[in-house]
N, C-alpha and C. Protein backbone atom coordinates (compact mmCIF):
# COMPACT_ATOMS: atom_id res chain seq x y z
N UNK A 1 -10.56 20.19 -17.35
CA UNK A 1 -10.11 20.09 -15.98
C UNK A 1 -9.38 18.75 -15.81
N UNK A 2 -8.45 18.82 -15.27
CA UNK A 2 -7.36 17.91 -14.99
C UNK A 2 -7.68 17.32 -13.76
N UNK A 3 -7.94 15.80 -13.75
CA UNK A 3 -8.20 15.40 -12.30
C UNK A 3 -6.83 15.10 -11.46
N UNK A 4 -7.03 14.73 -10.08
CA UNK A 4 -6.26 14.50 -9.32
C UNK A 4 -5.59 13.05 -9.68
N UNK A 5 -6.00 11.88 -10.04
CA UNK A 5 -5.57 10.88 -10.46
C UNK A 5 -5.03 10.86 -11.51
N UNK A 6 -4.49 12.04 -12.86
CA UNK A 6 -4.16 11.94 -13.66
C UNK A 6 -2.88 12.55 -13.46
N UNK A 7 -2.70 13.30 -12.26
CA UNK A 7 -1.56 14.29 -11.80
C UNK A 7 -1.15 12.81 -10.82
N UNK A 8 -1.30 12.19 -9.91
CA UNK A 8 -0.71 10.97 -9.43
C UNK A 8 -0.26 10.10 -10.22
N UNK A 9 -1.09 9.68 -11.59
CA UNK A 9 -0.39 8.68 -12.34
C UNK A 9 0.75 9.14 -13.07
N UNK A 10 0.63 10.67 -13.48
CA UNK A 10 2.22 11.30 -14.47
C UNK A 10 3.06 11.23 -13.18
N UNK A 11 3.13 11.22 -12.11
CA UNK A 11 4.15 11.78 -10.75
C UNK A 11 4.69 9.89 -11.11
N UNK A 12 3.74 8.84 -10.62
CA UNK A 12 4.30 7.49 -10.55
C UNK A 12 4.94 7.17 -12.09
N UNK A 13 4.22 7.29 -12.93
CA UNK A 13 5.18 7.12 -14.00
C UNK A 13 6.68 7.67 -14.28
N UNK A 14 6.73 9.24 -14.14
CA UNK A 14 7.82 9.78 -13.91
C UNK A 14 8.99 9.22 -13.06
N UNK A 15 8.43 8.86 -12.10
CA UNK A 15 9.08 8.18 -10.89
C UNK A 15 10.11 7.18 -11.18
N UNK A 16 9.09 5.69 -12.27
CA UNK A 16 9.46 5.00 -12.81
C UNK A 16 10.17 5.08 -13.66
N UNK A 17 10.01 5.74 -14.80
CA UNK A 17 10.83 6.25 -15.47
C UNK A 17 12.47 6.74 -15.18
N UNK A 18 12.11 7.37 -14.36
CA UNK A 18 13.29 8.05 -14.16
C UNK A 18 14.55 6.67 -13.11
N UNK A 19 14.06 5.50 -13.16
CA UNK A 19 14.78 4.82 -12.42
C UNK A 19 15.17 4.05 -13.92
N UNK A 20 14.64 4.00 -14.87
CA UNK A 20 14.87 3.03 -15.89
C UNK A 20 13.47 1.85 -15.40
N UNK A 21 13.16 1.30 -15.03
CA UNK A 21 12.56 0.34 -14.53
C UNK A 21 10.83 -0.10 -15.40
N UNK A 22 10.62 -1.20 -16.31
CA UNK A 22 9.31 -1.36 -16.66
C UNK A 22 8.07 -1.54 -15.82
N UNK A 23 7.18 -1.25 -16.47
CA UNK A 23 5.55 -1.86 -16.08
C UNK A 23 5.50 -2.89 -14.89
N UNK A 24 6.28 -4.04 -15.54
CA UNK A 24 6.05 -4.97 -15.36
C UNK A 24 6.83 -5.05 -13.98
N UNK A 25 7.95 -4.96 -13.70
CA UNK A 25 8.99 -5.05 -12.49
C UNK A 25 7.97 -4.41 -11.49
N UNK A 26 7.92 -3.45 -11.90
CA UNK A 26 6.88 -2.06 -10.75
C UNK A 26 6.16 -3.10 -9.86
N UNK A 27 5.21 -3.65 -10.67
CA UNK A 27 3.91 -4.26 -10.29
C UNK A 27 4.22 -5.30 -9.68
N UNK A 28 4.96 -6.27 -10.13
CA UNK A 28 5.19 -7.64 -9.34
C UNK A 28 5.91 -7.49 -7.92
N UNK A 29 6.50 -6.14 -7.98
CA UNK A 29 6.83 -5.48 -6.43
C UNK A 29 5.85 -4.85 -5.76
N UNK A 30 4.99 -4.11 -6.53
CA UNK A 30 4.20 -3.64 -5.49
C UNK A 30 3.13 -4.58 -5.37
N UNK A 31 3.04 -6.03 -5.85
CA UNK A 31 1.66 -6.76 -5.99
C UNK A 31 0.36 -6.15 -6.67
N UNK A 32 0.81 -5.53 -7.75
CA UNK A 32 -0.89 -5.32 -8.59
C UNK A 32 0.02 -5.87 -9.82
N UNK A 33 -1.72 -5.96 -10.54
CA UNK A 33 -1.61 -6.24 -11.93
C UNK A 33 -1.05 -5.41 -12.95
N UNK A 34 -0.41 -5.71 -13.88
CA UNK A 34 0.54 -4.81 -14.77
C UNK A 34 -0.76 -3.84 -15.43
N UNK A 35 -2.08 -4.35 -15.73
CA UNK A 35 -3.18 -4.10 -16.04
C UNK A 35 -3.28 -2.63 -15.46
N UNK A 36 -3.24 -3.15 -14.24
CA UNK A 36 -4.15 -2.30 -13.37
C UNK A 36 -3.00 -1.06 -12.89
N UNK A 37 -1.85 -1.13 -12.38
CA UNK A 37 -0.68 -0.11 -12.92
C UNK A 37 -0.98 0.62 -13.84
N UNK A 38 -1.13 0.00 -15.55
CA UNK A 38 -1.08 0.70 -16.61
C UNK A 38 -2.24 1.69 -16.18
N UNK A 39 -3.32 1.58 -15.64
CA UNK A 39 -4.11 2.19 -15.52
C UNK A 39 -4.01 3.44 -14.97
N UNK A 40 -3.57 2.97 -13.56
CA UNK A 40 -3.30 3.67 -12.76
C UNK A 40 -2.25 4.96 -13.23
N UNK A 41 -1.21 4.54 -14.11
CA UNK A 41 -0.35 5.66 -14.16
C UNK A 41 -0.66 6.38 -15.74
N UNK A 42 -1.85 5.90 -16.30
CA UNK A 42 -2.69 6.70 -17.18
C UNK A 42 -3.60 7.54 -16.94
N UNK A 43 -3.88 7.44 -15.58
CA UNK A 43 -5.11 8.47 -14.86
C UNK A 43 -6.40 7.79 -15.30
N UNK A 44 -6.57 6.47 -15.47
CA UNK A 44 -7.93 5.85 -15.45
C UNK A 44 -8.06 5.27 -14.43
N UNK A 45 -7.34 5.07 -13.47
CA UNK A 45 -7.87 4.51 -12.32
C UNK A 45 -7.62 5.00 -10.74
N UNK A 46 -8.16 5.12 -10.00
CA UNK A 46 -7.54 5.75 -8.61
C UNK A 46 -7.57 4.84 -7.92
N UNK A 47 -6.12 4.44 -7.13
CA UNK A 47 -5.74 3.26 -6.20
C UNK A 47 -6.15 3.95 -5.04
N UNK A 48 -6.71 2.92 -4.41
CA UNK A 48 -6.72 3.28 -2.84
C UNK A 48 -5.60 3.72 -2.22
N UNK A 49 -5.39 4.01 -0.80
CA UNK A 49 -4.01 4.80 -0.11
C UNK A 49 -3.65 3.24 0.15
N UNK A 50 -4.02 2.68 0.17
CA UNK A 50 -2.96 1.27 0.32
C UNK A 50 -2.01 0.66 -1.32
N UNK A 51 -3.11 0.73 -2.07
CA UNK A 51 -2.14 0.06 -3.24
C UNK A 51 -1.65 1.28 -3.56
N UNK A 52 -1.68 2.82 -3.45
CA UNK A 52 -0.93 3.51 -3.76
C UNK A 52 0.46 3.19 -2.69
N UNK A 53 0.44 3.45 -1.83
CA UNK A 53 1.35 3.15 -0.85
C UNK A 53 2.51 1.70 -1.28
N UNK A 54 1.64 0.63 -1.44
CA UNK A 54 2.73 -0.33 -2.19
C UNK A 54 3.36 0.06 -3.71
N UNK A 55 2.76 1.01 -4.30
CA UNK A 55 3.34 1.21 -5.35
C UNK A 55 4.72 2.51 -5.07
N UNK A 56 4.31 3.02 -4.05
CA UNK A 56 5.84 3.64 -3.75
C UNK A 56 6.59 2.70 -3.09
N UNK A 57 6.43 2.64 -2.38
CA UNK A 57 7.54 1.26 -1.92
C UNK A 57 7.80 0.39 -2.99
N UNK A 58 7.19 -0.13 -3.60
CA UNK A 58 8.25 -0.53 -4.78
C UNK A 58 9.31 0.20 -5.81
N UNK A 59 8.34 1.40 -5.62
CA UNK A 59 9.55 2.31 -6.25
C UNK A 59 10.62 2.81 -5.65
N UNK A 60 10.48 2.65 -4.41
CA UNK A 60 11.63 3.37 -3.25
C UNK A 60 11.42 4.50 -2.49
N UNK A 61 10.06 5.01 -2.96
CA UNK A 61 9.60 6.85 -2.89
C UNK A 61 9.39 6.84 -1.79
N UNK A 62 8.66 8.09 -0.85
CA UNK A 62 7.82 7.63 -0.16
C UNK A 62 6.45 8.97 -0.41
N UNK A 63 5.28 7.81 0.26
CA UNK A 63 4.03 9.03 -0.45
C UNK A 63 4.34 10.37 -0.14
N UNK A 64 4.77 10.86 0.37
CA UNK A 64 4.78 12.27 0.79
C UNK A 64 5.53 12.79 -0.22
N UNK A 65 6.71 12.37 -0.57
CA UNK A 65 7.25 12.78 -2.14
C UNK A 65 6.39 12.79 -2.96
N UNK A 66 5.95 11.66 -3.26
CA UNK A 66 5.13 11.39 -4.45
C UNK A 66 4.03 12.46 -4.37
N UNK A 67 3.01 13.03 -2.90
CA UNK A 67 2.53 14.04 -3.05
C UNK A 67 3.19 15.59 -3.13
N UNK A 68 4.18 15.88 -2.62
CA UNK A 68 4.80 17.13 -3.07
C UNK A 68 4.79 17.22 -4.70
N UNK A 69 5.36 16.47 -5.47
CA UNK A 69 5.38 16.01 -6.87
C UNK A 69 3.97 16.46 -7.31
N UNK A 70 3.00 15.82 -6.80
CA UNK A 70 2.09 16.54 -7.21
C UNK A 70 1.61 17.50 -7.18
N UNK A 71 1.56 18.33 -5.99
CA UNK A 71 1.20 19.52 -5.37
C UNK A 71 2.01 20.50 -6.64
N UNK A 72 3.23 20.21 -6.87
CA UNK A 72 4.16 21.09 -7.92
C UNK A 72 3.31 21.36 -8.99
N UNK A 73 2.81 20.18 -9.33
CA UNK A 73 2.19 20.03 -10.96
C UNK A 73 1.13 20.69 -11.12
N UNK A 74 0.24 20.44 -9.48
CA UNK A 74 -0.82 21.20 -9.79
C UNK A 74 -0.74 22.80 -9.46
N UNK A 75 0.04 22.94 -9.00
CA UNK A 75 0.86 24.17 -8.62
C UNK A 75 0.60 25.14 -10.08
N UNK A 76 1.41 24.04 -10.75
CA UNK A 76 2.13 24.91 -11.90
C UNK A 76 1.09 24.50 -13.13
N UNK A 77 0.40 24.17 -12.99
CA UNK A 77 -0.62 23.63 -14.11
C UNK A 77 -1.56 25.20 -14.69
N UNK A 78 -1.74 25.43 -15.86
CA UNK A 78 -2.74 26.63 -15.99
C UNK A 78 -3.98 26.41 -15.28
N UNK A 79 -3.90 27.71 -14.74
CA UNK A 79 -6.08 27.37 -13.83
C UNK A 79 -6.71 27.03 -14.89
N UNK A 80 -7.88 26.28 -14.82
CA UNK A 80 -9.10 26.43 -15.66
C UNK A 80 -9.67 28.03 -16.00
N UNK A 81 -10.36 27.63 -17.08
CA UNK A 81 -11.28 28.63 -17.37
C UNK A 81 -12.50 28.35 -17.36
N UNK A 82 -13.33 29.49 -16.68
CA UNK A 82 -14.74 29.21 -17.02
C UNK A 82 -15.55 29.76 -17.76
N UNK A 83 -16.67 28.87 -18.77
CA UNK A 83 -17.23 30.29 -19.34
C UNK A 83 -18.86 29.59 -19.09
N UNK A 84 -19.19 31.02 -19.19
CA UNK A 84 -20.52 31.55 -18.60
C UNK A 84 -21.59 31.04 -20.11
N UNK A 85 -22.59 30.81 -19.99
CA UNK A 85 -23.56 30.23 -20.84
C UNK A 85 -24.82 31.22 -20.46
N UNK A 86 -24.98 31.90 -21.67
CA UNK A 86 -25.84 33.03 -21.37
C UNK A 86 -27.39 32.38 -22.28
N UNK A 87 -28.52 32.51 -21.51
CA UNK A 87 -29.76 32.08 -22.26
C UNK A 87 -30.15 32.46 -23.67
N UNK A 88 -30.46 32.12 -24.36
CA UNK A 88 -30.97 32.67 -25.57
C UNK A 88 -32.49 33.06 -25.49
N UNK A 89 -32.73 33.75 -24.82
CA UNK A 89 -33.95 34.12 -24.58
C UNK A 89 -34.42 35.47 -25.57
């Protein structure tokens, strides 16, 4: 299962990416640590709606993009599967 913070960090990376723009620029605009970015757009960390919010504005986005973007992914992502665990009784 694919969390929600791992579908936000591919959307901000993409983002970045797609401007040309490093790690490092990102962050010293949006005020976080390059650290803590890297994190963030690895899906190890979930920013609050505020440092998410400065991290679009540094990118130019605005959150509501950045969530459509996601909504797509998870849109289009395969469902999970579940499987059933039967007793060995």
């Amino acid at each position: 299962m694919t969390l929600l913070r791992t579908y936000v960090g591919g959307a901000l990376r993409a983002a970045r990416l797609a401007q040309s723009r490093s790690l490092r620029e990102v962050a010293k605009s949006a005020r976080v640590s390059l650290g803590y970015l890297s994190e963030v757009e690895r899906g190890q960390k979930e920013p609050s709606s505020e440092l998410l919010n400065s991290i679009c504005d540094a990118l130019g986005i605005s959150l509501s993009s950045l969530m459509s973007d996601v909504a797509l992914s998870i849109h289009s992502a395969p469902a999970p599967t579940l499987t059933v665990a039967r007793d060995a009784a």
